[in-house]
C-alpha atoms as a PDB file:
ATOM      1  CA  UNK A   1      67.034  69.617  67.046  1.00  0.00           C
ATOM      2  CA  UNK A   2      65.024  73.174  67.470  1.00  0.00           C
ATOM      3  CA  UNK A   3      63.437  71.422  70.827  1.00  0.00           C
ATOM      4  CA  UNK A   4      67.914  70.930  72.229  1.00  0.00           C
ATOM      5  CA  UNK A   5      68.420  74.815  71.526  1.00  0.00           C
ATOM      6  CA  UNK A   6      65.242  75.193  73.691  1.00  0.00           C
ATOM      7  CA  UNK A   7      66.151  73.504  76.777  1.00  0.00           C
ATOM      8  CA  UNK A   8      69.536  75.589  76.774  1.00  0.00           C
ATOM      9  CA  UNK A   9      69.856  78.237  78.510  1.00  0.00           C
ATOM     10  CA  UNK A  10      71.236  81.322  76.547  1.00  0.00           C
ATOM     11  CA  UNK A  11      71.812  83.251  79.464  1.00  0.00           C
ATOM     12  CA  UNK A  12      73.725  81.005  81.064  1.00  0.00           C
ATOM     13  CA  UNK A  13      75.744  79.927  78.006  1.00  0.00           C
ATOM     14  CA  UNK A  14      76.731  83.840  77.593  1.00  0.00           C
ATOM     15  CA  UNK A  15      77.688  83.230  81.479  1.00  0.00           C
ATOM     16  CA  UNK A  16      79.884  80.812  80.390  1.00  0.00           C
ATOM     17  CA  UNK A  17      81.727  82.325  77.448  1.00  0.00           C
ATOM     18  CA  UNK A  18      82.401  85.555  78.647  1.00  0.00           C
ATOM     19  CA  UNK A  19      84.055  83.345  81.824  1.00  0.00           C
ATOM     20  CA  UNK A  20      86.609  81.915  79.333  1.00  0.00           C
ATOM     21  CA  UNK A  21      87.128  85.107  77.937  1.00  0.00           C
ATOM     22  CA  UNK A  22      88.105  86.964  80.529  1.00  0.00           C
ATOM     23  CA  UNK A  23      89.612  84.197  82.067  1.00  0.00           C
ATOM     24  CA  UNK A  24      92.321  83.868  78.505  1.00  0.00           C
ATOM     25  CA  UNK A  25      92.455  87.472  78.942  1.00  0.00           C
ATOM     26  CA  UNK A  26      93.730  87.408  82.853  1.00  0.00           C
ATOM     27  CA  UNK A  27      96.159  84.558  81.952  1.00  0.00           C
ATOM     28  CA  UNK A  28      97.489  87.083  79.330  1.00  0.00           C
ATOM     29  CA  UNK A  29      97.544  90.032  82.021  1.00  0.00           C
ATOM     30  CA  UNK A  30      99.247  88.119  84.536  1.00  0.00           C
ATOM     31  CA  UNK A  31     101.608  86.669  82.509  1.00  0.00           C
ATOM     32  CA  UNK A  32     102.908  90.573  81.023  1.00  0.00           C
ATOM     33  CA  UNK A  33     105.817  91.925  82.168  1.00  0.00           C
ATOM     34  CA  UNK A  34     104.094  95.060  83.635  1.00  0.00           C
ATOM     35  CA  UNK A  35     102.089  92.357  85.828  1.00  0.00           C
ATOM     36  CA  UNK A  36     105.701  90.983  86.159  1.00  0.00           C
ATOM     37  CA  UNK A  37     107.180  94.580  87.375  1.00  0.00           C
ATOM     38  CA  UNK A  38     104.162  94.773  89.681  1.00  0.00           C
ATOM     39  CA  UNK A  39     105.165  91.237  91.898  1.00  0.00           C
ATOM     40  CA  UNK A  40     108.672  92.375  91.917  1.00  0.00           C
ATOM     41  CA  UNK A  41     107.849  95.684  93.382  1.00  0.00           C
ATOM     42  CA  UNK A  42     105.711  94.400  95.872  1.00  0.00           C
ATOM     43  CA  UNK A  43     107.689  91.626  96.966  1.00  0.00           C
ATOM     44  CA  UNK A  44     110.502  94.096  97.596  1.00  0.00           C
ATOM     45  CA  UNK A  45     108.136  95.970  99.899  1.00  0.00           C
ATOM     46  CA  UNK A  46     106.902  92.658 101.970  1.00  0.00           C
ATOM     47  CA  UNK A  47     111.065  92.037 102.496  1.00  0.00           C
ATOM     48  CA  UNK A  48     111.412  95.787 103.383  1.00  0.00           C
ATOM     49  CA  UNK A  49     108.203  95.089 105.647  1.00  0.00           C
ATOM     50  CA  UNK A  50     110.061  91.751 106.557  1.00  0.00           C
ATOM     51  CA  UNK A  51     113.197  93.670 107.551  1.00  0.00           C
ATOM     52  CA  UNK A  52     111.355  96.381 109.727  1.00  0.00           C
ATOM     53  CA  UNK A  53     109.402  93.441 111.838  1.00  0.00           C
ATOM     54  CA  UNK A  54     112.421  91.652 112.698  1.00  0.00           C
ATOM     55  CA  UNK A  55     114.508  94.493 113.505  1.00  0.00           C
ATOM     56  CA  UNK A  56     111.302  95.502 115.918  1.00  0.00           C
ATOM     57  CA  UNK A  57     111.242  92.025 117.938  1.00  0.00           C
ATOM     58  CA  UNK A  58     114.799  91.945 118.684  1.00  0.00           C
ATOM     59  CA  UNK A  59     114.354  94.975 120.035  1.00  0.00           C
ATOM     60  CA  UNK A  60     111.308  94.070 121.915  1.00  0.00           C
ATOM     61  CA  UNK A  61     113.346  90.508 122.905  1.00  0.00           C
ATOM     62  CA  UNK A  62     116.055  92.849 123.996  1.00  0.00           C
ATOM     63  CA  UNK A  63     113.782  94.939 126.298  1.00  0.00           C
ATOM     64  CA  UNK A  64     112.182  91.492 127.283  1.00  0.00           C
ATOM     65  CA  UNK A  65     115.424  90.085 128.410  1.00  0.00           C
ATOM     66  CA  UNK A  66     116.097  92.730 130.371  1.00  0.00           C
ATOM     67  CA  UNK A  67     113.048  93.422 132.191  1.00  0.00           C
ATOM     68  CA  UNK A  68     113.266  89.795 132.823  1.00  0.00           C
ATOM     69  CA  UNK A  69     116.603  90.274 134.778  1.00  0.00           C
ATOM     70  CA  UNK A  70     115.243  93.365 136.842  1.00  0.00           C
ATOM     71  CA  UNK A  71     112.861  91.290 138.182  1.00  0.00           C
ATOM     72  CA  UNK A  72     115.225  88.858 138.888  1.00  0.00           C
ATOM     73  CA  UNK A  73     117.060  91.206 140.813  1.00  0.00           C
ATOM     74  CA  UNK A  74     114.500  92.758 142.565  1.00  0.00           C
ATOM     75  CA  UNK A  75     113.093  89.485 143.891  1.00  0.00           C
ATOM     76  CA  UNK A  76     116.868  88.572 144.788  1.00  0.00           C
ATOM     77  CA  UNK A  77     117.264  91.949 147.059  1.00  0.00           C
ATOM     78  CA  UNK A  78     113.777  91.135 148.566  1.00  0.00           C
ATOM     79  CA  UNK A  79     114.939  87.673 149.062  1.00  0.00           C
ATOM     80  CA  UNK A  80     118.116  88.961 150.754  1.00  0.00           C
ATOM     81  CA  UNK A  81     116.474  91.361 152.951  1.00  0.00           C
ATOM     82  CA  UNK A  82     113.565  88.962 154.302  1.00  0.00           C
ATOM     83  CA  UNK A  83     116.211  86.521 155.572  1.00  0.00           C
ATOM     84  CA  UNK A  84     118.111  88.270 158.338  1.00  0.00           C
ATOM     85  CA  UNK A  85     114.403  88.925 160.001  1.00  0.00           C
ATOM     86  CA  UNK A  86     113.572  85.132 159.547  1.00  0.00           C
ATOM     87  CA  UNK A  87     116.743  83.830 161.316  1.00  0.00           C
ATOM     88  CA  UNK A  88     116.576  86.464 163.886  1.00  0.00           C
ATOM     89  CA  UNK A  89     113.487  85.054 165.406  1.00  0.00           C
END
């Protein structure tokens, strides 16, 4: 029986208990209503964050849009003012 405690490894047995240890102990922490407070507070801030970011690309969509019909325009005029010299000659 002495020649089984041998082969194990104490080190790694310590390792191992200290692992379930803290690992009970985390499970306690996480589950505590500070930890609880914590996750509320900062899933307010990610939908604060949330409502910032959208508010940002509509107004980037906005700007998009109407760059997009500038152009448009622009290449209409151009358009427009290439044609008379194409049916003149």
């Amino acid at each position: 029986m002495w020649k089984c405690l041998e082969c194990m490894d104490v080190k790694k047995a310590g390792i191992f208990a200290a692992g379930v240890l803290f690992g009970t102990a985390g499970v306690k922490i996480l589950a505590s209503k500070d930890a609880k407070k914590v996750y509320t507070n900062c899933t307010a801030a990610v939908l604060r964050a949330r409502e910032s970011v959208l508010e940002t690309v509509a107004d980037i969509q906005a700007n998009a849009e109407d760059i997009y019909a500038e152009a448009q325009q622009i290449n209409e005029d151009r358009y427009k003012e290439e044609m008379p010299e194409e049916t003149e000659e």
